[in-house]
N, C-alpha and C. Protein backbone atom coordinates (compact mmCIF):
# COMPACT_ATOMS: atom_id res chain seq x y z
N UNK A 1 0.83 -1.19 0.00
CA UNK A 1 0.00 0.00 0.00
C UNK A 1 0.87 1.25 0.00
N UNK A 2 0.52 2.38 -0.39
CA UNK A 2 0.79 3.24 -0.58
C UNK A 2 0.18 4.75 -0.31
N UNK A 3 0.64 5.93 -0.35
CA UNK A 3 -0.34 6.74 0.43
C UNK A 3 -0.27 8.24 -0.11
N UNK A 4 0.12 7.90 -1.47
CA UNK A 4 0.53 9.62 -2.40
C UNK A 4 1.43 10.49 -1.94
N UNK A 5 2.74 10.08 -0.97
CA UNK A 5 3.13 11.10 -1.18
C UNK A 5 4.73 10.94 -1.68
N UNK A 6 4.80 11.54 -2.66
CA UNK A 6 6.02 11.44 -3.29
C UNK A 6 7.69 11.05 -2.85
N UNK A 7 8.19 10.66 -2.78
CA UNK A 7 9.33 10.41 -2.07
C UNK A 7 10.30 11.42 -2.68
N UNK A 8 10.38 10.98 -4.34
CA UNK A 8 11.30 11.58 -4.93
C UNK A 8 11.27 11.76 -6.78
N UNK A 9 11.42 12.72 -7.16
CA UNK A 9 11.30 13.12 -8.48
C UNK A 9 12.63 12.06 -9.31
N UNK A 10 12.13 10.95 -10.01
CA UNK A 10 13.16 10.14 -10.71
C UNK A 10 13.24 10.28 -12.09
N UNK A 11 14.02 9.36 -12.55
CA UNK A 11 14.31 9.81 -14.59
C UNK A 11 14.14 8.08 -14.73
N UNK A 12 13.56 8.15 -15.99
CA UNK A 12 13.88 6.70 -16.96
C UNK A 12 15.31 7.16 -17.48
N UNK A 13 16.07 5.92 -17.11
CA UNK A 13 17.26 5.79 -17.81
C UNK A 13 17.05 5.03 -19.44
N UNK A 14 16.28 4.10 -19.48
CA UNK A 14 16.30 2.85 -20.58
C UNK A 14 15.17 2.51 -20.88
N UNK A 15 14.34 2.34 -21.75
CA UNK A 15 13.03 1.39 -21.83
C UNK A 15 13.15 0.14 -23.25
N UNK A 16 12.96 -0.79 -22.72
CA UNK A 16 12.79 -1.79 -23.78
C UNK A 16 11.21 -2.67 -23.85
N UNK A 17 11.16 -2.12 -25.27
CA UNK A 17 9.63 -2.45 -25.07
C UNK A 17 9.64 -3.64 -26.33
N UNK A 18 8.74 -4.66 -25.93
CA UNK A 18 8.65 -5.81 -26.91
C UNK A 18 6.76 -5.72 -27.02
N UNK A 19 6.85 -6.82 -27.48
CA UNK A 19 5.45 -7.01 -28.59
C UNK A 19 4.14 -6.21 -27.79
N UNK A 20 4.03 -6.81 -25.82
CA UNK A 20 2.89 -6.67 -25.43
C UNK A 20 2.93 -6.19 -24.05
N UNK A 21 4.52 -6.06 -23.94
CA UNK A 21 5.02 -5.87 -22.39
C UNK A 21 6.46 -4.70 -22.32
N UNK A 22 7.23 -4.28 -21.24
CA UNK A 22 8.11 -3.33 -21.64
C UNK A 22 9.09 -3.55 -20.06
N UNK A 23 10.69 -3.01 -20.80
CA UNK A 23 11.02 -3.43 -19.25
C UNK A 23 11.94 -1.53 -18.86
N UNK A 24 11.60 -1.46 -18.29
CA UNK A 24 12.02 0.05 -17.67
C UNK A 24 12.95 -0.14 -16.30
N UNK A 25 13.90 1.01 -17.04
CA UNK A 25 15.20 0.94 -15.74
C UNK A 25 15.20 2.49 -15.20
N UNK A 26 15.23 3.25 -14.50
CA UNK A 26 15.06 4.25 -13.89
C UNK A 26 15.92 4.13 -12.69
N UNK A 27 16.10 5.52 -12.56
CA UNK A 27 17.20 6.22 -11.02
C UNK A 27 15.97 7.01 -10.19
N UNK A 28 16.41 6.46 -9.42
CA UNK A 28 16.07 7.15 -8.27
C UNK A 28 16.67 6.61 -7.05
N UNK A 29 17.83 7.72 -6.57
CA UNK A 29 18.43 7.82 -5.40
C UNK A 29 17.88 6.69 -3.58
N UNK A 30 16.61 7.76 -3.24
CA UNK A 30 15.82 7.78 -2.23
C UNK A 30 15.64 6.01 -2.41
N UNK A 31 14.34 6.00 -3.54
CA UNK A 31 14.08 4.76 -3.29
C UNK A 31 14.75 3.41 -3.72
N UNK A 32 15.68 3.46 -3.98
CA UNK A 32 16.50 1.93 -4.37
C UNK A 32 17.20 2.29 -3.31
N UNK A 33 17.03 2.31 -2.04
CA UNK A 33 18.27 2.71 -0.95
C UNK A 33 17.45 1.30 -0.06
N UNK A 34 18.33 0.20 0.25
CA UNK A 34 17.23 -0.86 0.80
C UNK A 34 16.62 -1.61 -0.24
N UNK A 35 16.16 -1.51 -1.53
CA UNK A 35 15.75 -2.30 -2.08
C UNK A 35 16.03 -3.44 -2.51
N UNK A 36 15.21 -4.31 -2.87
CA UNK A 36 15.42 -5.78 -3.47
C UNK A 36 14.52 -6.55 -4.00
N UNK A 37 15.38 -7.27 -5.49
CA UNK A 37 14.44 -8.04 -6.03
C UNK A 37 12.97 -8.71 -5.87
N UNK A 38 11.86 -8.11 -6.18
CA UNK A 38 10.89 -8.36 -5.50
C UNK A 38 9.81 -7.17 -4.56
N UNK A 39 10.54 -6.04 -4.31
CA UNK A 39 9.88 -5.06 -3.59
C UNK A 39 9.01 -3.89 -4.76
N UNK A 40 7.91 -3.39 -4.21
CA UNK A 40 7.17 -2.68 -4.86
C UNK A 40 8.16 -1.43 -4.85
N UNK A 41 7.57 -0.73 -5.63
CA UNK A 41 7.86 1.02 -6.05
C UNK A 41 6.75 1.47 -6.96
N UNK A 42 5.92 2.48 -6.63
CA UNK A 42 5.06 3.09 -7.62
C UNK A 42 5.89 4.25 -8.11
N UNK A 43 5.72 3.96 -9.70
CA UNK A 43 5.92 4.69 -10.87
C UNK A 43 4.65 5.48 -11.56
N UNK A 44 5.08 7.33 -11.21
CA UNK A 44 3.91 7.72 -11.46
C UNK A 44 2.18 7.23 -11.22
N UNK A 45 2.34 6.55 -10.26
CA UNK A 45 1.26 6.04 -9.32
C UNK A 45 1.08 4.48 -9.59
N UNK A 46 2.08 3.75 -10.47
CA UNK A 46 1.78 2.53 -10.92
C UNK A 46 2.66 2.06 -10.35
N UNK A 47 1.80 1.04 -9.25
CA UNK A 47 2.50 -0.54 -8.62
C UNK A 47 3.92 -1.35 -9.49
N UNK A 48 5.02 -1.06 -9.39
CA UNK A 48 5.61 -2.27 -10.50
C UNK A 48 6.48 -2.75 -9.45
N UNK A 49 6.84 -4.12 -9.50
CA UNK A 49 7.64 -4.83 -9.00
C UNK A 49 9.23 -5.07 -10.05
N UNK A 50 9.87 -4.85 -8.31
CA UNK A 50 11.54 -4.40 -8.81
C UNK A 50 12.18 -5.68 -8.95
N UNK A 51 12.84 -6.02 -9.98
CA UNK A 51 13.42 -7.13 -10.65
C UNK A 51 14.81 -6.97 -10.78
N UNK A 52 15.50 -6.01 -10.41
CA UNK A 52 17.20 -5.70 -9.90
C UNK A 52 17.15 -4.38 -9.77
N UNK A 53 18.18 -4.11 -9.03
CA UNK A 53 18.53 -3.12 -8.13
C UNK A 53 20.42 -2.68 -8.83
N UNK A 54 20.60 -1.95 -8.62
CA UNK A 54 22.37 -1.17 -8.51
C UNK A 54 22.75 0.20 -8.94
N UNK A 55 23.43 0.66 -8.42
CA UNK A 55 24.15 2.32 -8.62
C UNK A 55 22.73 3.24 -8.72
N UNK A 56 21.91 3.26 -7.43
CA UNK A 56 20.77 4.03 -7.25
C UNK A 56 19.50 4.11 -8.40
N UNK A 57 19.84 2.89 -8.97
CA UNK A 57 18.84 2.46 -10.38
C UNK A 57 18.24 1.31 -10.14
N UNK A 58 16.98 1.24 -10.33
CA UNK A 58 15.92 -0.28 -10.54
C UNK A 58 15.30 -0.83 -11.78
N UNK A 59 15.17 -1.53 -12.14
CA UNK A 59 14.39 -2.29 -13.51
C UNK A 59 13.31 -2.94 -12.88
N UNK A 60 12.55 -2.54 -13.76
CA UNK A 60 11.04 -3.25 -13.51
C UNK A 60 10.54 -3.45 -14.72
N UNK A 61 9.53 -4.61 -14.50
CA UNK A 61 8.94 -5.63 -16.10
C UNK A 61 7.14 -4.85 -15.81
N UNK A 62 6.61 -4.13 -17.11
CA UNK A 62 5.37 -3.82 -17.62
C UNK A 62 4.86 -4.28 -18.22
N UNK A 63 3.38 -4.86 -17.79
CA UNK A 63 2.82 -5.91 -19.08
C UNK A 63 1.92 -5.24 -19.82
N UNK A 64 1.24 -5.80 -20.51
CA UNK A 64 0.08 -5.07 -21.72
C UNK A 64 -0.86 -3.99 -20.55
N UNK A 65 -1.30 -5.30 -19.64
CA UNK A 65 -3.03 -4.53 -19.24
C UNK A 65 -2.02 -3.24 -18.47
N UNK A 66 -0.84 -2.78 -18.16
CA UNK A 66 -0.33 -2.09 -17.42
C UNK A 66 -0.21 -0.76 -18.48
N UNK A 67 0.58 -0.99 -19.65
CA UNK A 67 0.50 -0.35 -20.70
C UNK A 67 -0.48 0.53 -21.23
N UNK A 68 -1.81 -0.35 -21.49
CA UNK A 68 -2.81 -0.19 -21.74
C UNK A 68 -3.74 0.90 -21.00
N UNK A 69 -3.42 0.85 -19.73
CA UNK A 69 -4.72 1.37 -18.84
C UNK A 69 -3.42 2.72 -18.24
N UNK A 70 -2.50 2.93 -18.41
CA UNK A 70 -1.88 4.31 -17.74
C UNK A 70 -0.76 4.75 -18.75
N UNK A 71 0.16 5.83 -18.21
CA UNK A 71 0.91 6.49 -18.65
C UNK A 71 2.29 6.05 -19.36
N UNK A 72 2.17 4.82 -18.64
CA UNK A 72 3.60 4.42 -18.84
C UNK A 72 4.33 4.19 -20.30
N UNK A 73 3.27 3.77 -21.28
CA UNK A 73 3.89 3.28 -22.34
C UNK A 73 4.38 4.72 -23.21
N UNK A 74 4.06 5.33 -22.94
CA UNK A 74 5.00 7.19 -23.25
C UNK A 74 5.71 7.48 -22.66
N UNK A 75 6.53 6.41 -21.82
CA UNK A 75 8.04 6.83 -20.97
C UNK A 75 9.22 6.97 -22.35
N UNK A 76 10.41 7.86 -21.98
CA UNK A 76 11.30 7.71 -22.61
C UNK A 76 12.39 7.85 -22.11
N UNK A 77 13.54 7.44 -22.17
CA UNK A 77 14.59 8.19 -22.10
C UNK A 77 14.57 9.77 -21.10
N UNK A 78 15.12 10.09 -20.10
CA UNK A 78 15.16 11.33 -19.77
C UNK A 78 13.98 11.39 -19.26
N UNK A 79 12.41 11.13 -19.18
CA UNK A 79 11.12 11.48 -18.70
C UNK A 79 11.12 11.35 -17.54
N UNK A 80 10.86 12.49 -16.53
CA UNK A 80 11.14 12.24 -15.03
C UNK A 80 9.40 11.65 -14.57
N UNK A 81 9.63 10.79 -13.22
CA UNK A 81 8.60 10.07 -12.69
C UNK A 81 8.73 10.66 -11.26
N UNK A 82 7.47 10.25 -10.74
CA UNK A 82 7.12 10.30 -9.25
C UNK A 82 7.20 9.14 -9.10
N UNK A 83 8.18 8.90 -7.80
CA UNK A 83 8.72 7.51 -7.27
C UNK A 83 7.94 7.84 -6.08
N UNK A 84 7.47 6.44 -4.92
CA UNK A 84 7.49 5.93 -3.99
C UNK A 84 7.33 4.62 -3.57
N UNK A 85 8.04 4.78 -2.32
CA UNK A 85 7.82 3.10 -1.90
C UNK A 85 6.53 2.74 -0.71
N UNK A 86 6.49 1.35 -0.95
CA UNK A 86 5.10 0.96 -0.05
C UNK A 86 5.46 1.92 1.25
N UNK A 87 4.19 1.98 1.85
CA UNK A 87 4.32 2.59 3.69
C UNK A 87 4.47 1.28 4.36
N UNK A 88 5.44 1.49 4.91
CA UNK A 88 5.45 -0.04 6.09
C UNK A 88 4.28 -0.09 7.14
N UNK A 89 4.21 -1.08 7.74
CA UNK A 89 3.36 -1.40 8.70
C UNK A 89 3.65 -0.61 10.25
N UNK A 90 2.59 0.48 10.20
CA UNK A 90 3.00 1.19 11.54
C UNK A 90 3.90 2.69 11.24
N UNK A 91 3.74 2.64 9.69
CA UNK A 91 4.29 3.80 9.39
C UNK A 91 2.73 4.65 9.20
N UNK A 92 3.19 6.34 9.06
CA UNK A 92 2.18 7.48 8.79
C UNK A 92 1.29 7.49 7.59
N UNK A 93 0.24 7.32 7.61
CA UNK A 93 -0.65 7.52 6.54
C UNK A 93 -0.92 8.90 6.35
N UNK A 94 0.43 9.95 5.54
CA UNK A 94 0.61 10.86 5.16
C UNK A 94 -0.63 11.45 4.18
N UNK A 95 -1.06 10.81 3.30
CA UNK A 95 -2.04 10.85 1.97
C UNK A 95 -3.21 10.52 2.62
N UNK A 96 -3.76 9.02 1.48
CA UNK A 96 -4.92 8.24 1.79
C UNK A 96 -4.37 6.85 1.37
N UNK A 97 -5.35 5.91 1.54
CA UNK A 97 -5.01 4.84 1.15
C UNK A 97 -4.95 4.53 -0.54
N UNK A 98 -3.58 4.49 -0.91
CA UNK A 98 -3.42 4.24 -2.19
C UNK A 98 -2.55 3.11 -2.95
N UNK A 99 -2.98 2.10 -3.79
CA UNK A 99 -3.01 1.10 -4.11
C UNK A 99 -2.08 0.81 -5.45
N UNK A 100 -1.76 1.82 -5.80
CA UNK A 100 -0.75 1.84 -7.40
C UNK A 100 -1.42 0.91 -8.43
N UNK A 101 -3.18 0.64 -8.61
CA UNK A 101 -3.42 0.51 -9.35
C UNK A 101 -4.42 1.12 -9.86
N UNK A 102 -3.92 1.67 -11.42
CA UNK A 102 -3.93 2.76 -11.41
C UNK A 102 -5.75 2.30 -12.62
N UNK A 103 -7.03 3.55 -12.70
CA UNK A 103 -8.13 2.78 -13.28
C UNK A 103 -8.39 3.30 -14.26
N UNK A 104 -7.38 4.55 -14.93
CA UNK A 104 -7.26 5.22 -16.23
C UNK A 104 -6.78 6.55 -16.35
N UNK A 105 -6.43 7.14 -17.35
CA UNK A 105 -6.09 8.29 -17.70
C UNK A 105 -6.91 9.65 -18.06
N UNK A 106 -6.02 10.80 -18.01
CA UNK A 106 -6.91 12.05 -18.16
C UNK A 106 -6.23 12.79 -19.02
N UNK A 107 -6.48 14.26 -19.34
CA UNK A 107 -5.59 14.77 -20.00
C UNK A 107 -5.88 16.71 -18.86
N UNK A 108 -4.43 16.82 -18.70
CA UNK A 108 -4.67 18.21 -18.00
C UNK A 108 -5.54 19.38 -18.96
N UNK A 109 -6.45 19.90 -18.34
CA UNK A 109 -7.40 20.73 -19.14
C UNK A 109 -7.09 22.43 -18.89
N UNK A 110 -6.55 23.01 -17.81
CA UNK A 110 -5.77 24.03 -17.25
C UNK A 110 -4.95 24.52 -16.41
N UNK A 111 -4.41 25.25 -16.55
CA UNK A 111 -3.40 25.68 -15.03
C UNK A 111 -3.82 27.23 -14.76
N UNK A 112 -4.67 27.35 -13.82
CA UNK A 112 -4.43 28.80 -13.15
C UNK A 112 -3.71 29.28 -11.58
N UNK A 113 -2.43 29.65 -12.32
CA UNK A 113 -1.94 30.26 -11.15
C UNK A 113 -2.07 31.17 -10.36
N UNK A 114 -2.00 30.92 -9.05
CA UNK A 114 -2.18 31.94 -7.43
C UNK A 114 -0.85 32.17 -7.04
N UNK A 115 -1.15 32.82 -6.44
CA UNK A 115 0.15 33.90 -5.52
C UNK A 115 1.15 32.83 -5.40
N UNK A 116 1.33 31.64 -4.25
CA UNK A 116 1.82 30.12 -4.11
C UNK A 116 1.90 29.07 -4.56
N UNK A 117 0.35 29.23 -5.38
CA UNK A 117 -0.23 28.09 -5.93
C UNK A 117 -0.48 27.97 -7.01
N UNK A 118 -1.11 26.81 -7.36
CA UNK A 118 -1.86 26.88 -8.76
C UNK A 118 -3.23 25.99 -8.63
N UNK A 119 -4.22 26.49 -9.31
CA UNK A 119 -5.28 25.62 -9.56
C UNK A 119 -5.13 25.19 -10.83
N UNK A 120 -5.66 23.49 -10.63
CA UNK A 120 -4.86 22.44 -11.78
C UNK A 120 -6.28 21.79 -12.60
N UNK A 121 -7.30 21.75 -13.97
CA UNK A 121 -8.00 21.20 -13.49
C UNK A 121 -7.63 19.69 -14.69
N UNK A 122 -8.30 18.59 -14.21
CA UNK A 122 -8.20 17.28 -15.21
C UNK A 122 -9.38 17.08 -16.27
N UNK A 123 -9.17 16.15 -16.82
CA UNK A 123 -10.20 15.55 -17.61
C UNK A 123 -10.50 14.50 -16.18
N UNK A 124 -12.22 13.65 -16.63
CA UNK A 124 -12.29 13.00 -15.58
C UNK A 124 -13.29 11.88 -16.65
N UNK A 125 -12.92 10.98 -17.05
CA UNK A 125 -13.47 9.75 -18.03
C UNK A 125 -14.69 9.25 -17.24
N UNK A 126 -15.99 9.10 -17.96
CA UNK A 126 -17.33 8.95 -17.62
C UNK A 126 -17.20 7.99 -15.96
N UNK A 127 -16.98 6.78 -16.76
CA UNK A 127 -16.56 5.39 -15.83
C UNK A 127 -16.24 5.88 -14.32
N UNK A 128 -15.54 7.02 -14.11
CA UNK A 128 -15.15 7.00 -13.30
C UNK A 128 -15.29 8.36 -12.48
N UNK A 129 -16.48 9.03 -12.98
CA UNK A 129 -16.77 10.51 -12.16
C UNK A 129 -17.51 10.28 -11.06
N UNK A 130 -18.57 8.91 -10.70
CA UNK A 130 -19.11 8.39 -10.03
C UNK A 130 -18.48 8.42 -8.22
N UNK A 131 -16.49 8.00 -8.43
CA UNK A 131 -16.10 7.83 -7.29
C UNK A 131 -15.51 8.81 -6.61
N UNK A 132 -15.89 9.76 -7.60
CA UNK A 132 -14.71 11.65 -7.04
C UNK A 132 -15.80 12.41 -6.77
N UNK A 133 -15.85 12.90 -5.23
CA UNK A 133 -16.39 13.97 -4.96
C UNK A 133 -15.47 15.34 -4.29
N UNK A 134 -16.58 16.17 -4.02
CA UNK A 134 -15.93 17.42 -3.31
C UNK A 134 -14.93 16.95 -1.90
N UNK A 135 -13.88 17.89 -2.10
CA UNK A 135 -13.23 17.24 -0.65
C UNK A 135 -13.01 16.00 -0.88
N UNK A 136 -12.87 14.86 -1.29
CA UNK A 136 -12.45 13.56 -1.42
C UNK A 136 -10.78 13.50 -1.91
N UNK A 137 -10.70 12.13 -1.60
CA UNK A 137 -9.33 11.99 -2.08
C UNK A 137 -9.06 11.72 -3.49
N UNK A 138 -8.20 11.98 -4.03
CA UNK A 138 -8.13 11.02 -5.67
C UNK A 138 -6.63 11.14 -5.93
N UNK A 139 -6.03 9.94 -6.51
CA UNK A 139 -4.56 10.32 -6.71
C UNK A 139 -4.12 10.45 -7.96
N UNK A 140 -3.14 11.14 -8.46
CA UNK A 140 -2.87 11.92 -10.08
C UNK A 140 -1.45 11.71 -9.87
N UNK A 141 -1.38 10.83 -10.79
CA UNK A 141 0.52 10.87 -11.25
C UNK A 141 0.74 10.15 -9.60
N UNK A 142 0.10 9.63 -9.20
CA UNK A 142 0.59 8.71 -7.86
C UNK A 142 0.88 9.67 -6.61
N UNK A 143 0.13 10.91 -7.01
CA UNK A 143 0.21 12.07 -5.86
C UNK A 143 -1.59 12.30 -5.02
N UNK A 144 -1.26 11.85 -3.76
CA UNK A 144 -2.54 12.22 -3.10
C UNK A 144 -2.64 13.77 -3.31
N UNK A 145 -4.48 13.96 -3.66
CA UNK A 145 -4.68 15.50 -3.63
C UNK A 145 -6.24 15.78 -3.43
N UNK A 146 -6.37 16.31 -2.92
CA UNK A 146 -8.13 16.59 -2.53
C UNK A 146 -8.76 17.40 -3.49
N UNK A 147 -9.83 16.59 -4.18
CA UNK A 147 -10.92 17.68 -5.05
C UNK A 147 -10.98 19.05 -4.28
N UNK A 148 -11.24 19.97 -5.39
CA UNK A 148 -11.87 20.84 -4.97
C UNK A 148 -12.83 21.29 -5.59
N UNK A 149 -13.29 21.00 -6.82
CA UNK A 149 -14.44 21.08 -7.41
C UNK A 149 -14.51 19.63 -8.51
N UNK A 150 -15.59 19.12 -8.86
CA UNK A 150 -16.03 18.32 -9.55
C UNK A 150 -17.50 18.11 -10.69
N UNK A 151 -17.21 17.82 -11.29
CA UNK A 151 -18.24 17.60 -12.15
C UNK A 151 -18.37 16.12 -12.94
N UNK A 152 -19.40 15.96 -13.71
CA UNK A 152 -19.35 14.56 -14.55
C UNK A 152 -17.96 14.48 -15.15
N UNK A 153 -17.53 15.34 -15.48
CA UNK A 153 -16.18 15.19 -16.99
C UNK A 153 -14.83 15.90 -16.88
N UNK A 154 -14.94 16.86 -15.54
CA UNK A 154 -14.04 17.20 -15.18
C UNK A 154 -13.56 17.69 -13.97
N UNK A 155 -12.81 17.66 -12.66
CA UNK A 155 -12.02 17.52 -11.96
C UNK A 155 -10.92 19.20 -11.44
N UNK A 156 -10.84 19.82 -10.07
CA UNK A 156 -9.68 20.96 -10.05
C UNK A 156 -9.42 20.48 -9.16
N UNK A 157 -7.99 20.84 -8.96
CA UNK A 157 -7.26 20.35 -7.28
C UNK A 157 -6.25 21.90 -7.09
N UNK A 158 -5.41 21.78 -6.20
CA UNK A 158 -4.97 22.91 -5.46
C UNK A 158 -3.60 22.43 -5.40
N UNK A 159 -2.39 22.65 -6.09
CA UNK A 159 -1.23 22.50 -5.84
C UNK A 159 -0.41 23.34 -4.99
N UNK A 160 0.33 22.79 -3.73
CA UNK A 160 0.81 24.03 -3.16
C UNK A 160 2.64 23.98 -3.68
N UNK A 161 3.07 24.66 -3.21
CA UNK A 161 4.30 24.93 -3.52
C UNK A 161 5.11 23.76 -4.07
N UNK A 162 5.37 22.89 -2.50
CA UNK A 162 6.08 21.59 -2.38
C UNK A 162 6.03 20.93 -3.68
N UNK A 163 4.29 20.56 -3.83
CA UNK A 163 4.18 19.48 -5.04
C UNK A 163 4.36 20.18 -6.21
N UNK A 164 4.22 21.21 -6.77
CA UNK A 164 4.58 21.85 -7.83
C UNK A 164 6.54 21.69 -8.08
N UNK A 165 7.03 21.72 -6.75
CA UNK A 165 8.48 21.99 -7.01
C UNK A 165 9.13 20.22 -7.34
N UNK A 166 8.51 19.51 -6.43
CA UNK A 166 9.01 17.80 -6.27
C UNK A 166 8.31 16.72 -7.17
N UNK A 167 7.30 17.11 -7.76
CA UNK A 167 6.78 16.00 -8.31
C UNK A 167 6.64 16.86 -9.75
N UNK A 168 5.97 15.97 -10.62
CA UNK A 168 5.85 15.60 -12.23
C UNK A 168 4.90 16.75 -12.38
N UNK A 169 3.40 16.68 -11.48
CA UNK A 169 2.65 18.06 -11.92
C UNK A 169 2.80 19.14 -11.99
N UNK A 170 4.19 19.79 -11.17
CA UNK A 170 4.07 20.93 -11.74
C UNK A 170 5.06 21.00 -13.14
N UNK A 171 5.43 20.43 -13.83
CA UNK A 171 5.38 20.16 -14.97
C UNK A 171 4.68 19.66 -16.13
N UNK A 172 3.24 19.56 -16.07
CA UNK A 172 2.48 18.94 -16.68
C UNK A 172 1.71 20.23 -17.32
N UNK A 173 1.35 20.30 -19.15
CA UNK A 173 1.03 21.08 -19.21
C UNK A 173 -0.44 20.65 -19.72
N UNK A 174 -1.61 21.81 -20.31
CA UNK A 174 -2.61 21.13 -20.83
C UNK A 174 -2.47 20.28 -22.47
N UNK A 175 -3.43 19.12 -22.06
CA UNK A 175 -3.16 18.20 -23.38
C UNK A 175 -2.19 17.33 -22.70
N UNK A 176 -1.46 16.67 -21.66
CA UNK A 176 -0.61 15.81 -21.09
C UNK A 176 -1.71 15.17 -20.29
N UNK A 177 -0.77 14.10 -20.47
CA UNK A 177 -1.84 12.59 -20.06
C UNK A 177 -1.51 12.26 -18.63
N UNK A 178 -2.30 12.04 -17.77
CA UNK A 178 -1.89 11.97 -16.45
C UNK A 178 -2.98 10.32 -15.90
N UNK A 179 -2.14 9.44 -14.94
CA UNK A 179 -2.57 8.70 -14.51
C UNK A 179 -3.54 9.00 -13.23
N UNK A 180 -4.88 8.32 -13.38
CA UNK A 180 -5.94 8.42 -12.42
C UNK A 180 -5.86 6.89 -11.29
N UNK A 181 -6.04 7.80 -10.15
CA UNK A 181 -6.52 6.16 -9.42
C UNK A 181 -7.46 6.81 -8.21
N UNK A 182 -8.83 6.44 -8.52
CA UNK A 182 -9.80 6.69 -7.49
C UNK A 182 -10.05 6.09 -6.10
N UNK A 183 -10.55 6.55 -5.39
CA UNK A 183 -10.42 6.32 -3.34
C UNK A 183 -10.82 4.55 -4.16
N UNK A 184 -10.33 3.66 -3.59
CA UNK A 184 -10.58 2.51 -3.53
C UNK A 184 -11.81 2.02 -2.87
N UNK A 185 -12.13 2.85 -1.17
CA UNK A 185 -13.21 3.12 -0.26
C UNK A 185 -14.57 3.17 -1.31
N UNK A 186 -14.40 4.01 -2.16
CA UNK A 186 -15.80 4.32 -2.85
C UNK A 186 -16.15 3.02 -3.95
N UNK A 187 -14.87 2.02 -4.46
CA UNK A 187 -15.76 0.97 -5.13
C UNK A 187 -15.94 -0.11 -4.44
N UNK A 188 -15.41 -0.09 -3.17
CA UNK A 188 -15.78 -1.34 -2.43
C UNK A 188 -17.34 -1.13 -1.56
N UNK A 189 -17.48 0.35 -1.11
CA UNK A 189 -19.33 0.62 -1.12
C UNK A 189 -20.12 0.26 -2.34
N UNK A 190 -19.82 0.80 -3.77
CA UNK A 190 -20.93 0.84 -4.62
C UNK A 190 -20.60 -0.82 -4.76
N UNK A 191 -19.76 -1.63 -4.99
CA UNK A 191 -19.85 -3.20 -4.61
C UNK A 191 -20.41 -3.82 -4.09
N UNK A 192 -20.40 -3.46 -2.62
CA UNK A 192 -21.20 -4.27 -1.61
C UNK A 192 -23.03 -3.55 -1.58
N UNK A 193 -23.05 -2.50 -1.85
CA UNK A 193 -24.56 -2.02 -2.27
C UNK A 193 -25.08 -2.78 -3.47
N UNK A 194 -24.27 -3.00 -4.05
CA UNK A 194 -25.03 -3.72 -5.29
C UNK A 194 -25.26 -4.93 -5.02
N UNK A 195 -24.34 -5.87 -4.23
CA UNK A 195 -24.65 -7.00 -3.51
C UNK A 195 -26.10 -6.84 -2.53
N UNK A 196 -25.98 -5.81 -1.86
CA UNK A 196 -27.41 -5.96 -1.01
C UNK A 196 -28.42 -5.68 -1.91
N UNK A 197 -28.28 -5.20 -3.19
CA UNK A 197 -29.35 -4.81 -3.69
C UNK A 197 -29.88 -6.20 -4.38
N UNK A 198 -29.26 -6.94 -4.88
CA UNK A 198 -29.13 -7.84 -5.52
C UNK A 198 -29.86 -9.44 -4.61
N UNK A 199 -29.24 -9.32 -2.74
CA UNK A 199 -29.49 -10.41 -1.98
C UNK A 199 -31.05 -9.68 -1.30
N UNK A 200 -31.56 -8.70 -1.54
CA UNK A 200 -32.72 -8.10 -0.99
C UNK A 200 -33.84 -7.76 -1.82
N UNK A 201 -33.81 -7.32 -3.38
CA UNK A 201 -34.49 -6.95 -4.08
C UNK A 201 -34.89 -5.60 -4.01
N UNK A 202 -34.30 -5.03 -3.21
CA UNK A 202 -34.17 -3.54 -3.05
C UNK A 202 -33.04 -2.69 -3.26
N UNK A 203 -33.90 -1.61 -4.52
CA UNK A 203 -33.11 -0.78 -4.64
C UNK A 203 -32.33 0.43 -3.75
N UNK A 204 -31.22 0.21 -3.20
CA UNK A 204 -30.35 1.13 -2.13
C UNK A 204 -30.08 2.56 -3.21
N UNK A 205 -30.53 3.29 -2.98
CA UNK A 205 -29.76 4.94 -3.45
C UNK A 205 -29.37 6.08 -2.39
């Protein structure tokens, strides 16, 4: 598990991509410190498991449905990522609860900047406007950030300084594709409601 908050701004060193899958080697300092064959790291909010480790660099193997459903397969050479590693057990739930799997993409729609800040807003794909509300959590590029306004199709959040300076968004301009992953909390309710609706014959709204 994981909890949005960035550890450290990393680079793809290498990508080798074959027919349906891709294998990516990336630096990052912070998190290959301790690592080993086998340990998670989210990449730009995507779960991948680390398959070697050395000189502050990791390789990790991407398959299709991974490809398919987020950002990754537009890595290159030089493209910096938001790295973090799982939260241990008994560590701070800094963010929210976040899962590095990631349930689709958006495309940034504006940037209006404030005095500190910036207001950021997304695209927000039908499927999935259902689980984002006001004040809620939602994570972007593998960064916890709280709505601040919402609608069916589109999405604003509030960048403050920090994340503008350390992570990928404040580099993201409009028309850039950004990975979505919604509160997990909200599909395991509309799940189990549909189950009662289903073991009762009553419709729950």
């Amino acid at each position: 598990m994981f909890t949005g908050i960035i550890e450290e701004l990393g680079e793809v060193v290498a990508v080798e991509y074959a027919a349906d899958s891709a294998r990516l080697r990336l630096r990052g300092d912070v998190v290959t410190e301790g690592a080993a064959h086998g340990d998670s790291i989210a990449v730009n909010g995507v779960c991948l498991t680390v398959v070697a480790t050395g000189d502050g660099e990791f390789t990790a193997d991407v398959m299709a449905e991974t490809l398919k459903r987020s950002t990754l397969a537009g890595l290159t050479p030089g493209s910096r990522v938001n790295l973090e590693r799982p939260t241990p057990v008994g560590g701070r739930l800094g963010g929210h609860i976040v899962q590095g799997h990631v349930d689709g993409t958006a495309p940034v729609l504006s940037r209006v900047p404030g005095d500190q800040w910036e207001s950021v807003a997304f695209g927000l794909p039908p499927e999935l406007s259902r689980y984002v509300v006001e004040k809620g959590s939602i994570t972007v590029d593998g960064v916890s950030l709280t709505v601040v306004e919402v609608s069916d199709d589109r999405f604003t959040v509030g960048l403050i300084p920090t994340t503008l300076a350390l992570t990928t968004l404040g580099h993201r301009q409009p028309g850039d594709l950004v990975n979505l992953e919604v509160d997990v909390l909200a599909k395991y309710v509309e799940r189990l409601l549909a189950h009662r609706e289903g073991a009762d014959g009553v419709t729950v709204r």
